[in-house]
C-alpha atoms as a PDB file:
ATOM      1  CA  UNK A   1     110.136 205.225  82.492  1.00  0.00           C
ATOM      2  CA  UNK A   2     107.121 206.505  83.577  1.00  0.00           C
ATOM      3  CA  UNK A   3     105.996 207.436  87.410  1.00  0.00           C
ATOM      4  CA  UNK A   4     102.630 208.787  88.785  1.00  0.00           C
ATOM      5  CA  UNK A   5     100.938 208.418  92.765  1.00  0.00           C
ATOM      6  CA  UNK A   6      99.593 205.035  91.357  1.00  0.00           C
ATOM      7  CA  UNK A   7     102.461 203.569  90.205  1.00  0.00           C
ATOM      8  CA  UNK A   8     105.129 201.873  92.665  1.00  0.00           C
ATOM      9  CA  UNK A   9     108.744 202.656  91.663  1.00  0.00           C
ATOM     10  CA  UNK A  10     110.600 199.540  90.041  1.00  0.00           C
ATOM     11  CA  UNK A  11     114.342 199.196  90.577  1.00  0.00           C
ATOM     12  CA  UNK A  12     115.616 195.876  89.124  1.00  0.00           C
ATOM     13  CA  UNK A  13     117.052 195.334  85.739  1.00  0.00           C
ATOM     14  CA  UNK A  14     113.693 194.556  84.419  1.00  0.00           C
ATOM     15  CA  UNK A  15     112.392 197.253  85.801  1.00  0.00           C
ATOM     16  CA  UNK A  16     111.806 199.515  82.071  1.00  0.00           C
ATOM     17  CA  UNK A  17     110.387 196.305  80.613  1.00  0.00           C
ATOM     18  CA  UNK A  18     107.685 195.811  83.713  1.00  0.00           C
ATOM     19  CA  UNK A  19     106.815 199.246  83.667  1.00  0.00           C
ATOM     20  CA  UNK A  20     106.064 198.686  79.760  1.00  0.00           C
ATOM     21  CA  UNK A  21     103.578 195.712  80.479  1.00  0.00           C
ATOM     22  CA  UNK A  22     101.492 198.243  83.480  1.00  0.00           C
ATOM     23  CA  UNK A  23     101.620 201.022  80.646  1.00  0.00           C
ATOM     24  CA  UNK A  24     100.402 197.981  78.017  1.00  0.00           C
ATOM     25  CA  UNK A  25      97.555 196.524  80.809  1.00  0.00           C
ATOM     26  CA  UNK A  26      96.183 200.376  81.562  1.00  0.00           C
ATOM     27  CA  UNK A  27      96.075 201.248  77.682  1.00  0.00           C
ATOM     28  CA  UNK A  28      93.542 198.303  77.551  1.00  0.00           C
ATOM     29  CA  UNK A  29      91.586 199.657  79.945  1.00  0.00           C
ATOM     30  CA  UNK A  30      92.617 197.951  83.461  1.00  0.00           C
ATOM     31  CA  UNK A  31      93.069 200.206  86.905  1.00  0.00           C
ATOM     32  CA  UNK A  32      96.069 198.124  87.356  1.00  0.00           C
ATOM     33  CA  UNK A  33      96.648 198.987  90.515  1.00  0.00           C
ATOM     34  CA  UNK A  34      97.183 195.759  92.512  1.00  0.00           C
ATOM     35  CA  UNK A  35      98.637 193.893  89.228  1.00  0.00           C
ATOM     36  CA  UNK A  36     101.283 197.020  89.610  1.00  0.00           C
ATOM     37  CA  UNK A  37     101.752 196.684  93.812  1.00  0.00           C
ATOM     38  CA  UNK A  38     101.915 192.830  93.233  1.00  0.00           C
ATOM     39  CA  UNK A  39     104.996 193.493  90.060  1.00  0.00           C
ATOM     40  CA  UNK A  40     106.887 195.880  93.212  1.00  0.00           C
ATOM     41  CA  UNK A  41     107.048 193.029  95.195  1.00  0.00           C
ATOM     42  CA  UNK A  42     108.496 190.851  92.281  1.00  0.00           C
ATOM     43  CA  UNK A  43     110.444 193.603  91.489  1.00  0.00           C
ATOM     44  CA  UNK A  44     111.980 193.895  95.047  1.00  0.00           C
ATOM     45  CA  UNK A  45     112.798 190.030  95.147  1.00  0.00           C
ATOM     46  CA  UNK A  46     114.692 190.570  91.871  1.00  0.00           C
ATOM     47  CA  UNK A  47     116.847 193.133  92.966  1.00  0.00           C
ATOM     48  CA  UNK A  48     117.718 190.977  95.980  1.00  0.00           C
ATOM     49  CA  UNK A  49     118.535 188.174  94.058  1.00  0.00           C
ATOM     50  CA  UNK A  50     120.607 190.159  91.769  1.00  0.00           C
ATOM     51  CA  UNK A  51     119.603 189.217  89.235  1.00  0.00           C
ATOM     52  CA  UNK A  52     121.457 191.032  85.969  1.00  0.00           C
ATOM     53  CA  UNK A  53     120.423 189.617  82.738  1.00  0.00           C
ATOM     54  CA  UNK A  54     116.952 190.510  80.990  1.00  0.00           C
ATOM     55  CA  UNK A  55     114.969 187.305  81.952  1.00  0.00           C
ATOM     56  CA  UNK A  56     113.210 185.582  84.358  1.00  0.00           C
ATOM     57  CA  UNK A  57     115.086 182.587  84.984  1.00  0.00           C
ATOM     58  CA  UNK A  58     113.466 179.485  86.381  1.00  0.00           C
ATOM     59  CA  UNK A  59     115.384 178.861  89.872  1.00  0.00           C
ATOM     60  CA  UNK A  60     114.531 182.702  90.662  1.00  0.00           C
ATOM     61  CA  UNK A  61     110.359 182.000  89.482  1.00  0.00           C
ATOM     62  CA  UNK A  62     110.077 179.038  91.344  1.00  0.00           C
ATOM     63  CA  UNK A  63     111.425 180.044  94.606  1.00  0.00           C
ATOM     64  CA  UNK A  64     109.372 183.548  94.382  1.00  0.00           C
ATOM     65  CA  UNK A  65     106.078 181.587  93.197  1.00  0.00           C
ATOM     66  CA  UNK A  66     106.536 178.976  96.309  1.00  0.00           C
ATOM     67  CA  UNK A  67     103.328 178.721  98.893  1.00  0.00           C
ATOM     68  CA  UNK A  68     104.657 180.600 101.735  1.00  0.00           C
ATOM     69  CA  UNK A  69     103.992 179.848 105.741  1.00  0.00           C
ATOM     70  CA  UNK A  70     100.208 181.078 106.302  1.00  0.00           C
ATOM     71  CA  UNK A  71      99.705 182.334 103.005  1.00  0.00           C
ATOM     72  CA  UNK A  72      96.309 182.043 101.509  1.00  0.00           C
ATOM     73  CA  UNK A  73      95.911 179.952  98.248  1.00  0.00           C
ATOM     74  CA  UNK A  74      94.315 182.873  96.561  1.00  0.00           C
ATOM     75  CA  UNK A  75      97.280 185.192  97.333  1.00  0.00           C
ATOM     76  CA  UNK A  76      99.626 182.292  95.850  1.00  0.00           C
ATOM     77  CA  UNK A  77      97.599 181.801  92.801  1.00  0.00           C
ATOM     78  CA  UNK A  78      97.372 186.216  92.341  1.00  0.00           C
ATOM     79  CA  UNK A  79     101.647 186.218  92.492  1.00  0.00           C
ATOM     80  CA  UNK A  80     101.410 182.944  90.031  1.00  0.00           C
ATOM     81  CA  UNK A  81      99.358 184.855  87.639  1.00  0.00           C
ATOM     82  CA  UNK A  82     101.189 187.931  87.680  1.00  0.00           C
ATOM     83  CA  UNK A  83     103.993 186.384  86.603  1.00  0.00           C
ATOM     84  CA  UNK A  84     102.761 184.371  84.314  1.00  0.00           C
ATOM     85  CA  UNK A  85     101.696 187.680  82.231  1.00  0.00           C
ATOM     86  CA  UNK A  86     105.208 189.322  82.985  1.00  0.00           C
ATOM     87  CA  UNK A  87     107.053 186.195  81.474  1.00  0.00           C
ATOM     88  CA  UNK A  88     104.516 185.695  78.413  1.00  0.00           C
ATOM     89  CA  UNK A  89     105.032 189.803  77.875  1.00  0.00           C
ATOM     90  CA  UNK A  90     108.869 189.258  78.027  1.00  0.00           C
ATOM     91  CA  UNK A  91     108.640 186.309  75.663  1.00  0.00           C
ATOM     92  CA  UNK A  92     106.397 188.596  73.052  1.00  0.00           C
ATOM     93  CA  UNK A  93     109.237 190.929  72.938  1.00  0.00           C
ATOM     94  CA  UNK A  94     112.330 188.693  72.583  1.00  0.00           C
ATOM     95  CA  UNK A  95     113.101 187.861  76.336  1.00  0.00           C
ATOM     96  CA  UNK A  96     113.937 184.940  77.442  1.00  0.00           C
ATOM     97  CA  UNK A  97     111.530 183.968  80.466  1.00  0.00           C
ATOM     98  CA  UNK A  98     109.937 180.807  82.411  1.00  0.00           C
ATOM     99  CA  UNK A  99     106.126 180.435  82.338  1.00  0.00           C
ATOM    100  CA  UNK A 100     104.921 178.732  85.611  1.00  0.00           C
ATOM    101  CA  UNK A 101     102.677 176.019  84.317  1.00  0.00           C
ATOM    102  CA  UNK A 102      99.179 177.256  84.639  1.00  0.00           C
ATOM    103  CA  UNK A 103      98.082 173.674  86.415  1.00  0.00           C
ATOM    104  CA  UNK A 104      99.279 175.623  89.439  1.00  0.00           C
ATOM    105  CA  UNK A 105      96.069 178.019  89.301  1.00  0.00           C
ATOM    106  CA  UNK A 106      94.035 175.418  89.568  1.00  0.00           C
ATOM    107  CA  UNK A 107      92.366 175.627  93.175  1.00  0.00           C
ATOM    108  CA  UNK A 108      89.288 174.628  94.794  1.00  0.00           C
ATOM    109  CA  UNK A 109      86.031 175.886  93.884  1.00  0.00           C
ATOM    110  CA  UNK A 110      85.244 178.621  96.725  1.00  0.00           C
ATOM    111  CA  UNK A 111      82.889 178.549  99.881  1.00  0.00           C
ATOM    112  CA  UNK A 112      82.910 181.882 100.596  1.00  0.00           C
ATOM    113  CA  UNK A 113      79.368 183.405 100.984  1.00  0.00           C
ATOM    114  CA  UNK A 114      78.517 186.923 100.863  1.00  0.00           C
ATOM    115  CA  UNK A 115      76.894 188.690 103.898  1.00  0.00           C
ATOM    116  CA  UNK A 116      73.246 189.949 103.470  1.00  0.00           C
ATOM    117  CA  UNK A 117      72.549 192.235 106.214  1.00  0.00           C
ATOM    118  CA  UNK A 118      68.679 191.895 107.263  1.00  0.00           C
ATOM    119  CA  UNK A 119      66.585 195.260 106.991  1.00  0.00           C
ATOM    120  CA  UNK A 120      66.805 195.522 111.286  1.00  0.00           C
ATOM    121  CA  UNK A 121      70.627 194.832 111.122  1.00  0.00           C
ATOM    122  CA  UNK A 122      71.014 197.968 108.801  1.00  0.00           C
ATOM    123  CA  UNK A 123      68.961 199.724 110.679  1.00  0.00           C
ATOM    124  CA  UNK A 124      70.874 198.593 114.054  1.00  0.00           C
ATOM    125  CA  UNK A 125      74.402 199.271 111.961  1.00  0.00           C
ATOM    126  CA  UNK A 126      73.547 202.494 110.875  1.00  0.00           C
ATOM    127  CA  UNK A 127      71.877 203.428 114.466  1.00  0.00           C
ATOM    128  CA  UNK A 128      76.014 202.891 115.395  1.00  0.00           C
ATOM    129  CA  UNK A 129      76.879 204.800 112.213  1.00  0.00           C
ATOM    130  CA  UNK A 130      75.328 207.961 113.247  1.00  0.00           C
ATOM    131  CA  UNK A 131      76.523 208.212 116.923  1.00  0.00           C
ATOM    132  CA  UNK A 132      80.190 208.285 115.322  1.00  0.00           C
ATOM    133  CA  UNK A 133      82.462 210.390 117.231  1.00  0.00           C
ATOM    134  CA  UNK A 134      85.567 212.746 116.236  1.00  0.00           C
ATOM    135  CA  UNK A 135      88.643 212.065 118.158  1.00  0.00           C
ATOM    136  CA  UNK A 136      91.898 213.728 118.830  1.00  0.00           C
ATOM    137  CA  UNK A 137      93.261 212.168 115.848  1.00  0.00           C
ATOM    138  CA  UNK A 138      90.643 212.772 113.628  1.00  0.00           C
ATOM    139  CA  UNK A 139      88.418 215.527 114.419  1.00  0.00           C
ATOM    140  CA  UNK A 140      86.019 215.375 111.334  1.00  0.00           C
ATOM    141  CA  UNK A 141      85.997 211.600 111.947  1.00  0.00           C
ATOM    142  CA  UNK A 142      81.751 212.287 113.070  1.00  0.00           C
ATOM    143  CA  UNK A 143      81.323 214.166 109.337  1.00  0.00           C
ATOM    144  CA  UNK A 144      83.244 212.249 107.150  1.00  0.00           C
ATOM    145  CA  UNK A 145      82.501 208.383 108.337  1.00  0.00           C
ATOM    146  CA  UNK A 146      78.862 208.273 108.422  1.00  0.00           C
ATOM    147  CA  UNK A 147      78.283 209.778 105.228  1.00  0.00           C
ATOM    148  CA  UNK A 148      81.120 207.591 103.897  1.00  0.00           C
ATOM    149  CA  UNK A 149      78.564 204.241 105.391  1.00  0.00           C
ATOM    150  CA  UNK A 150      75.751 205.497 103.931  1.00  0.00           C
ATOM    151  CA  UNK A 151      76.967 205.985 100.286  1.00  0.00           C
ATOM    152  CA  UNK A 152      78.406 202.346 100.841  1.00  0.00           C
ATOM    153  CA  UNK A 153      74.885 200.632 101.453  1.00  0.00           C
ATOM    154  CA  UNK A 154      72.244 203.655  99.552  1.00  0.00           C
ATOM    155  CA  UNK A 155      74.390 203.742  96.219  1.00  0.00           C
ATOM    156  CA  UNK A 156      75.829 200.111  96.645  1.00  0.00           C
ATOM    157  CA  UNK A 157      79.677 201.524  95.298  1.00  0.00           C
ATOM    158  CA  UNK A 158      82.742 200.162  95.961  1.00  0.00           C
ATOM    159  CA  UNK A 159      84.916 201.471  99.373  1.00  0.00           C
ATOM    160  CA  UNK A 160      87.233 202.893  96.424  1.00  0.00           C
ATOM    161  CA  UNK A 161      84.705 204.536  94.330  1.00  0.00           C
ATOM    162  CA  UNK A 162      83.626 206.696  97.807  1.00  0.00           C
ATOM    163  CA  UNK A 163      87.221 207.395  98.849  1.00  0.00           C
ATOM    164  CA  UNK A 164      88.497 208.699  95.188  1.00  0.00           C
ATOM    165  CA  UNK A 165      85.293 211.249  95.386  1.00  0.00           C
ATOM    166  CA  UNK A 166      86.337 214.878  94.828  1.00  0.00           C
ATOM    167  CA  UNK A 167      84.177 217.852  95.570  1.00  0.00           C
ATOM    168  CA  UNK A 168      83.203 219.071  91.819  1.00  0.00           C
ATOM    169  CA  UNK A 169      82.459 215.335  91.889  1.00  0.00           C
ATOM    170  CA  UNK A 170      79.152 215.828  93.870  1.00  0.00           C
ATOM    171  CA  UNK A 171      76.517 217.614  92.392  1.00  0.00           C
ATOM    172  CA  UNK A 172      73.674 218.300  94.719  1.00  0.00           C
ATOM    173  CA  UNK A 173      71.606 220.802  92.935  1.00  0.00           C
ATOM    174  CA  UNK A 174      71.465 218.234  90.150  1.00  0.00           C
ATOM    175  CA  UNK A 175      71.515 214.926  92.158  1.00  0.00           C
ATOM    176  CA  UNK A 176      74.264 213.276  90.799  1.00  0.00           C
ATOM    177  CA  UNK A 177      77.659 211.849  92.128  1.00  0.00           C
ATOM    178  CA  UNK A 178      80.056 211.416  89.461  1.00  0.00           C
ATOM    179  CA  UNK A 179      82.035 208.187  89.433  1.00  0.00           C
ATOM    180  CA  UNK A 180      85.176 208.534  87.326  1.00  0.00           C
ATOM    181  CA  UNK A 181      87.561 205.617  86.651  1.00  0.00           C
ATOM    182  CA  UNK A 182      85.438 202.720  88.238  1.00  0.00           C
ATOM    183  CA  UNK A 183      85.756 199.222  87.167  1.00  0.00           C
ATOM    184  CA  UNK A 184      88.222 199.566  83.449  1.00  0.00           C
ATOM    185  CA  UNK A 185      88.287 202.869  84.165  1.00  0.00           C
ATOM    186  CA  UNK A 186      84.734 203.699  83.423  1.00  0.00           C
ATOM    187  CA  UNK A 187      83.063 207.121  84.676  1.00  0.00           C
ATOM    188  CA  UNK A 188      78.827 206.919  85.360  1.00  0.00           C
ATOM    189  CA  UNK A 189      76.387 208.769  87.431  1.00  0.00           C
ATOM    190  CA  UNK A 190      74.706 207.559  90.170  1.00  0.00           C
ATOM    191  CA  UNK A 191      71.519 210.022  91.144  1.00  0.00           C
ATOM    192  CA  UNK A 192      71.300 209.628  95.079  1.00  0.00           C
ATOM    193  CA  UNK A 193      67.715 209.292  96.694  1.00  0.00           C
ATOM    194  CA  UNK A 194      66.310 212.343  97.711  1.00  0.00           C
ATOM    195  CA  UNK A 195      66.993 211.797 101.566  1.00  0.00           C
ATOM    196  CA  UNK A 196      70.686 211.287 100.879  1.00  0.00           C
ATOM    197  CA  UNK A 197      71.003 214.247  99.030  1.00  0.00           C
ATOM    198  CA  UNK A 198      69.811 216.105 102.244  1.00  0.00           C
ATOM    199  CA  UNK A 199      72.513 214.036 104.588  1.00  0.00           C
ATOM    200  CA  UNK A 200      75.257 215.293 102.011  1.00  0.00           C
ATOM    201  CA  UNK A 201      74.276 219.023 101.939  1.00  0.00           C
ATOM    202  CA  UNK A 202      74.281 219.096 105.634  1.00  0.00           C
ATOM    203  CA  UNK A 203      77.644 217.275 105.418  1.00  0.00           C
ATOM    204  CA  UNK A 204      79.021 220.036 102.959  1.00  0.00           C
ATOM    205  CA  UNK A 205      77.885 222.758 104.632  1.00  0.00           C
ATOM    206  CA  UNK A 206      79.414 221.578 108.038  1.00  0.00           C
ATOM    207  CA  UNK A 207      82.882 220.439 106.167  1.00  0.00           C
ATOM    208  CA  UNK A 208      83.875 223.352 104.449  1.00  0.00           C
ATOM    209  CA  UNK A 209      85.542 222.370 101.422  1.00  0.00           C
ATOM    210  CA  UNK A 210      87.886 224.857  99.253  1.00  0.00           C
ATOM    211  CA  UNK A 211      88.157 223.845  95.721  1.00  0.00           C
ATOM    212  CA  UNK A 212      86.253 221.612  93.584  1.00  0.00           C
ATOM    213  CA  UNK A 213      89.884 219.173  93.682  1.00  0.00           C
ATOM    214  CA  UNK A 214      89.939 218.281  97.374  1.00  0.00           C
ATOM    215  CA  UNK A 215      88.484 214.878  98.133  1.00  0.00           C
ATOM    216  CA  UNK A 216      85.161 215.113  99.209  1.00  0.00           C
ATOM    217  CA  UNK A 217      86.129 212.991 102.296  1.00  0.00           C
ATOM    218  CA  UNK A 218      88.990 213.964 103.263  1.00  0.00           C
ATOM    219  CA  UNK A 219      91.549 212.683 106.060  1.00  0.00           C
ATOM    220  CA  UNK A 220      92.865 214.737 108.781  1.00  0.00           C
ATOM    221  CA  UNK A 221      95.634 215.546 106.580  1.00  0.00           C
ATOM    222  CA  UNK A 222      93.254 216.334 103.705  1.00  0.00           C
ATOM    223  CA  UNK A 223      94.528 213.881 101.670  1.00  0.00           C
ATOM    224  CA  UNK A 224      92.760 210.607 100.630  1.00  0.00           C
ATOM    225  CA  UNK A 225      91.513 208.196 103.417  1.00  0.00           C
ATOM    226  CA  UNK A 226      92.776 205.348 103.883  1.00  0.00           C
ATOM    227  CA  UNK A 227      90.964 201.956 103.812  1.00  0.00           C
ATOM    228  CA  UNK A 228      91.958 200.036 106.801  1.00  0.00           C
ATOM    229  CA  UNK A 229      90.892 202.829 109.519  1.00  0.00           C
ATOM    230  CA  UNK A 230      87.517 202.553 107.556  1.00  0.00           C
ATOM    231  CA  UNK A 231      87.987 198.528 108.344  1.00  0.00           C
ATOM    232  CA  UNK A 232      88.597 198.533 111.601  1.00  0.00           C
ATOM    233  CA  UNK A 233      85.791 201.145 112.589  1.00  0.00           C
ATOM    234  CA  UNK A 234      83.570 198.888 110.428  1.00  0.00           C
ATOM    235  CA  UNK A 235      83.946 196.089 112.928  1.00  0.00           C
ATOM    236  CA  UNK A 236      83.810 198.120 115.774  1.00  0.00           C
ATOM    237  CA  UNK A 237      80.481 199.264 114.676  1.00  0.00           C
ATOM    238  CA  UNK A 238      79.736 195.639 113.730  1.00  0.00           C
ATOM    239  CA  UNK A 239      80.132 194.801 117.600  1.00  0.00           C
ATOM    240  CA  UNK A 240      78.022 197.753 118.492  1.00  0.00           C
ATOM    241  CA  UNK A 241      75.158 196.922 116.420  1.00  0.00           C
ATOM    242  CA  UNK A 242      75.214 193.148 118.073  1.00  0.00           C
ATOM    243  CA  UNK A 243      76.346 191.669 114.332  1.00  0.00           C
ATOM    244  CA  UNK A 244      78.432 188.542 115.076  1.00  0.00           C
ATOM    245  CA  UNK A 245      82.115 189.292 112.858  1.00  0.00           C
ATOM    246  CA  UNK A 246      82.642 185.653 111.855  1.00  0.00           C
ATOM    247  CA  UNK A 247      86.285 186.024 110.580  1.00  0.00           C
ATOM    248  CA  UNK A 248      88.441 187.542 108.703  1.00  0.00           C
ATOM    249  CA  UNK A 249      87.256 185.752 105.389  1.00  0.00           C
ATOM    250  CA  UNK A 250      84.286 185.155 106.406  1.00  0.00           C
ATOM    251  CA  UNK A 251      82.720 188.511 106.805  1.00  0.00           C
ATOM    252  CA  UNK A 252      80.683 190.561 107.011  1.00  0.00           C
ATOM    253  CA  UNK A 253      82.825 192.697 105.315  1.00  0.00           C
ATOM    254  CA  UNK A 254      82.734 196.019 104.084  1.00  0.00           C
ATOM    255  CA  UNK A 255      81.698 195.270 100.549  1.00  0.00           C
ATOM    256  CA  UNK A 256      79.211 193.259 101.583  1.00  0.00           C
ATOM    257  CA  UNK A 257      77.461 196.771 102.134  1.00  0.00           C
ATOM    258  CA  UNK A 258      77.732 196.220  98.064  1.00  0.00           C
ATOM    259  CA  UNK A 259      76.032 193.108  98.056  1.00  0.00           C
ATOM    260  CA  UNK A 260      73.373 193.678 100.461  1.00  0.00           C
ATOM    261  CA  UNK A 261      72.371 196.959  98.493  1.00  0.00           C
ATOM    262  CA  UNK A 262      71.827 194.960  95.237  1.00  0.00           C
ATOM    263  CA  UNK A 263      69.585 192.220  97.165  1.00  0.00           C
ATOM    264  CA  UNK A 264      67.571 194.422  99.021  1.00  0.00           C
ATOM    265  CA  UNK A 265      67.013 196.533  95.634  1.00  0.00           C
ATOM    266  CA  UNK A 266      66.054 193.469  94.589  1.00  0.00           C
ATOM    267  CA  UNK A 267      63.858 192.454  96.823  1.00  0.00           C
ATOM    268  CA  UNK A 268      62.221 195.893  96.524  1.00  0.00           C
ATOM    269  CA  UNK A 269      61.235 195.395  93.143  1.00  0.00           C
ATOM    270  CA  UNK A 270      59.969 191.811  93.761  1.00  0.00           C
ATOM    271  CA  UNK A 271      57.452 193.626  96.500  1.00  0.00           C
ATOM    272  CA  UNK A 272      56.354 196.176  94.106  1.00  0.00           C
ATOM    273  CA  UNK A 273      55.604 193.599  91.124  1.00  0.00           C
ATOM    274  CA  UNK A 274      58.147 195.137  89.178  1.00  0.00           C
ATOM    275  CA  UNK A 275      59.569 193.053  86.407  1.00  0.00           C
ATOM    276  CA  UNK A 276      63.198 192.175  87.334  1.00  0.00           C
ATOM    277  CA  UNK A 277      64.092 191.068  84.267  1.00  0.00           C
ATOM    278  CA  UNK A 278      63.741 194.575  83.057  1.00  0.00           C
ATOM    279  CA  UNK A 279      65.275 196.035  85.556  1.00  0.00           C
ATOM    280  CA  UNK A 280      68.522 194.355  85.649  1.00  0.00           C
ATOM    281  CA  UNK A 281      69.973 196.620  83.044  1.00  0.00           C
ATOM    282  CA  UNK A 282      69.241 199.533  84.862  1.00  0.00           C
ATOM    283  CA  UNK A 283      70.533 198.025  88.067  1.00  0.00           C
ATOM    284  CA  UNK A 284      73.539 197.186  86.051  1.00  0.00           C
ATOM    285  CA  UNK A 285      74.571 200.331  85.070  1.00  0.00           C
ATOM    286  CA  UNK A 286      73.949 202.513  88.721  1.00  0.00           C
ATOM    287  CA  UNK A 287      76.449 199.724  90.354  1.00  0.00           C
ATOM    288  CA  UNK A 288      78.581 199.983  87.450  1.00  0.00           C
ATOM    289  CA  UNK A 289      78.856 196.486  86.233  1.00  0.00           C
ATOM    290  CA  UNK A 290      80.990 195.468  82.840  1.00  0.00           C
ATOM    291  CA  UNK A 291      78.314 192.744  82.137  1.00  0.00           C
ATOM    292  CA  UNK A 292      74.776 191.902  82.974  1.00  0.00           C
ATOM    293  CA  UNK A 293      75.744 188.569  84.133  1.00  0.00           C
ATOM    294  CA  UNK A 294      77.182 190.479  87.371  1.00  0.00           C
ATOM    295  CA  UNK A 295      73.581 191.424  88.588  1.00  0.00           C
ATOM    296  CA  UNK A 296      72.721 188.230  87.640  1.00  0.00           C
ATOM    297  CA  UNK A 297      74.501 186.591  90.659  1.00  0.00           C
ATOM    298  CA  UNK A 298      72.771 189.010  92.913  1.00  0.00           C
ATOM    299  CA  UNK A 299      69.621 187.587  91.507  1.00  0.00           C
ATOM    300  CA  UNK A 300      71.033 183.636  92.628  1.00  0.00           C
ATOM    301  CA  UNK A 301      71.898 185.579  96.082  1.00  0.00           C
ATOM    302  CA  UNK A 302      68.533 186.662  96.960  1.00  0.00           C
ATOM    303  CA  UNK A 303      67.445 183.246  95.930  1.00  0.00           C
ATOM    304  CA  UNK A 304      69.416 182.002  98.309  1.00  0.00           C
ATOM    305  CA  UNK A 305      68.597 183.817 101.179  1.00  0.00           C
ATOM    306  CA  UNK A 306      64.839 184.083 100.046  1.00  0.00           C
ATOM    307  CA  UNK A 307      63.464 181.025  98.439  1.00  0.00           C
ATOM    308  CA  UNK A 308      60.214 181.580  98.054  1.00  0.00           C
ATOM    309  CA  UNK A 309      61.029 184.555  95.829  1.00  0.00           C
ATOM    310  CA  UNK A 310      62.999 182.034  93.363  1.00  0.00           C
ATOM    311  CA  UNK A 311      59.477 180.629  92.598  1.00  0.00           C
ATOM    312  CA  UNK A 312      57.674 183.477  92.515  1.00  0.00           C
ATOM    313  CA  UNK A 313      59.101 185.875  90.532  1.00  0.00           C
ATOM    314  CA  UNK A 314      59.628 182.681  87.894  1.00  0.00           C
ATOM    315  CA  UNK A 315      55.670 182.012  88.158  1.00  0.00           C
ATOM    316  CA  UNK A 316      55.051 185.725  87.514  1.00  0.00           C
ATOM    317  CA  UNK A 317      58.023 186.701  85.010  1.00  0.00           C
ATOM    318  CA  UNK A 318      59.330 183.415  83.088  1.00  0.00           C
ATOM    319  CA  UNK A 319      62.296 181.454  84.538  1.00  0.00           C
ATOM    320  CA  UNK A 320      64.089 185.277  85.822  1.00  0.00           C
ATOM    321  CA  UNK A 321      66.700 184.264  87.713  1.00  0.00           C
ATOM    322  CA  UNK A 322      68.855 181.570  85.196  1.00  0.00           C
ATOM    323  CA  UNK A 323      69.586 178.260  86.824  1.00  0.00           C
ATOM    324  CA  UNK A 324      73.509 177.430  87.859  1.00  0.00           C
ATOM    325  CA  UNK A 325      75.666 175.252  85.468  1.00  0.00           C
ATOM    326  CA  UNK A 326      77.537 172.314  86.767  1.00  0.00           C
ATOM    327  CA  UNK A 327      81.013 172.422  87.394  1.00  0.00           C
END
């Protein structure tokens, strides 16, 4: 068996054999981590069912894969497909096991619609941002979180890409962050504009780190932050800055810091007469995208919101931004 921080302990009878398919998923490449946190919970149910034979039986599948009171179809369908991949694993290597039939994945195409922040609502967000406080819980709290907002929206990375950070991570006299293990566990470096660069040596020098291992943001413990404090001041600055929070699901979220980075880089480039088509690679790689076709849905996104640049940038470029297919 194999334990380390990011993997949950497993206690059931199938507990070497799930362990086996994490170790299998992260070989390929995968993070893993909420497939593993998801296989804890299964793991958990199995104990308490007792079960004692190496399987998955059918009675036990079906009453764990069951829609439960105010659960949201996509958590259903994330538990359905983790099992699915336990019991076809199990099957590979001689274990008897019951496949849920993969008609129950299928679910309604989704409505959800990122949140572009305007220009003025980042600058009325980030007004907010800066006038963070510490607090007797958290006494770097007016360091650490408004650095931690600006890397969000002036690099465009993921809330998990910022929190992982460690100091020898950061490179300032070169102007480069260091991103290790992003999406399937691929490292790349992201060169921060110039004016960021300056934000983060003030925030360095003010901090005090000690070794080149502590997290570059660290909690008041000094260990990693967590992400729903982050959340919840996020909204609170949300209703500072006079942005309407529509819901949980409905945003704006954090990540939509993410989104609204790409589109505004985007729209950038339009302004300039840049050719986006050639830049789409480049954009690819500083947000650390597998495939191209990743940016290409920020490209339908700024369409969207902006119209006028769908025709154009086609009138100036070719047909740039590819037209959707039917479902």
């Amino acid at each position: 068996m194999f334990h380390d921080s990011k993997t949950p302990c497993f206690k059931s009878i199938l507990a070497p054999l799930i362990e086996q398919f994490i170790g299998e998923k992260r070989a390929c490449g995968y993070r893993y981590q909420a497939g593993a946190e998801g296989l804890a919970q299964l793991d958990r149910y199995l104990l308490e069912s007792r079960l004692d034979t190496l399987e998955l039986p059918k009675p036990i599948i079906l009453l764990w894969i069951a829609k439960r009171d105010h659960e949201s179809q996509s958590t259903q369908h994330h538990r359905i497909c983790l099992t699915r991949q336990l019991a076809q694993f199990l099957i590979r290597h001689g274990y008897p096991a019951y496949i849920p039939d993969s008609t129950l994945l299928a679910k309604t195409p989704s409505r959800f619609m990122p949140y572009v922040f305007t220009h003025e609502e980042i600058a009325k967000l980030f007004e907010s941002v800066d006038k963070i406080t510490s607090s007797a819980h958290s006494p770097y709290r007016h360091l650490v979180m408004p650095e931690v907002f600006h890397l969000l929206y002036a690099c465009g990375f993921r809330i998990s890409e910022v929190l992982d950070l460690r100091v020898g991570d950061v490179d300032l006299n070169r102007g480069l962050i260091t991103v290790r293990e992003g999406k399937l566990l691929k490292d790349r470096l992201v060169p921060p504009a110039p004016a960021l660069i300056e934000r983060l040596q003030t925030y360095e020098d003010s901090i005090g780190h000690c070794s080149d291992n502590d997290y570059y943001f660290p909690s008041p413990s000094g260990k990693r932050c967590s992400y729903s404090p982050i959340v919840n001041l996020f909204r609170k600055l949300l209703y500072q800055s006079g942005i309407p929070y529509r819901g949980r699901g409905k945003g704006p979220r954090l990540h939509d810091l993410r989104h609204t980075f790409a589109v505004h880089a985007l729209m950038r480039w339009y302004k300039e007469g840049v050719d986006i088509n050639a830049k789409l690679p480049l954009l690819a790689t500083y947000m650390g995208h597998a495939h191209l076709r990743g940016t290409q849905y920020y490209l339908h996104l700024t369409a969207e919101f902006f119209p006028d640049i769908l025709t154009r940038v086609n009138n100036a470029f070719g047909d740039v931004i590819p037209k959707r297919v039917a479902s």
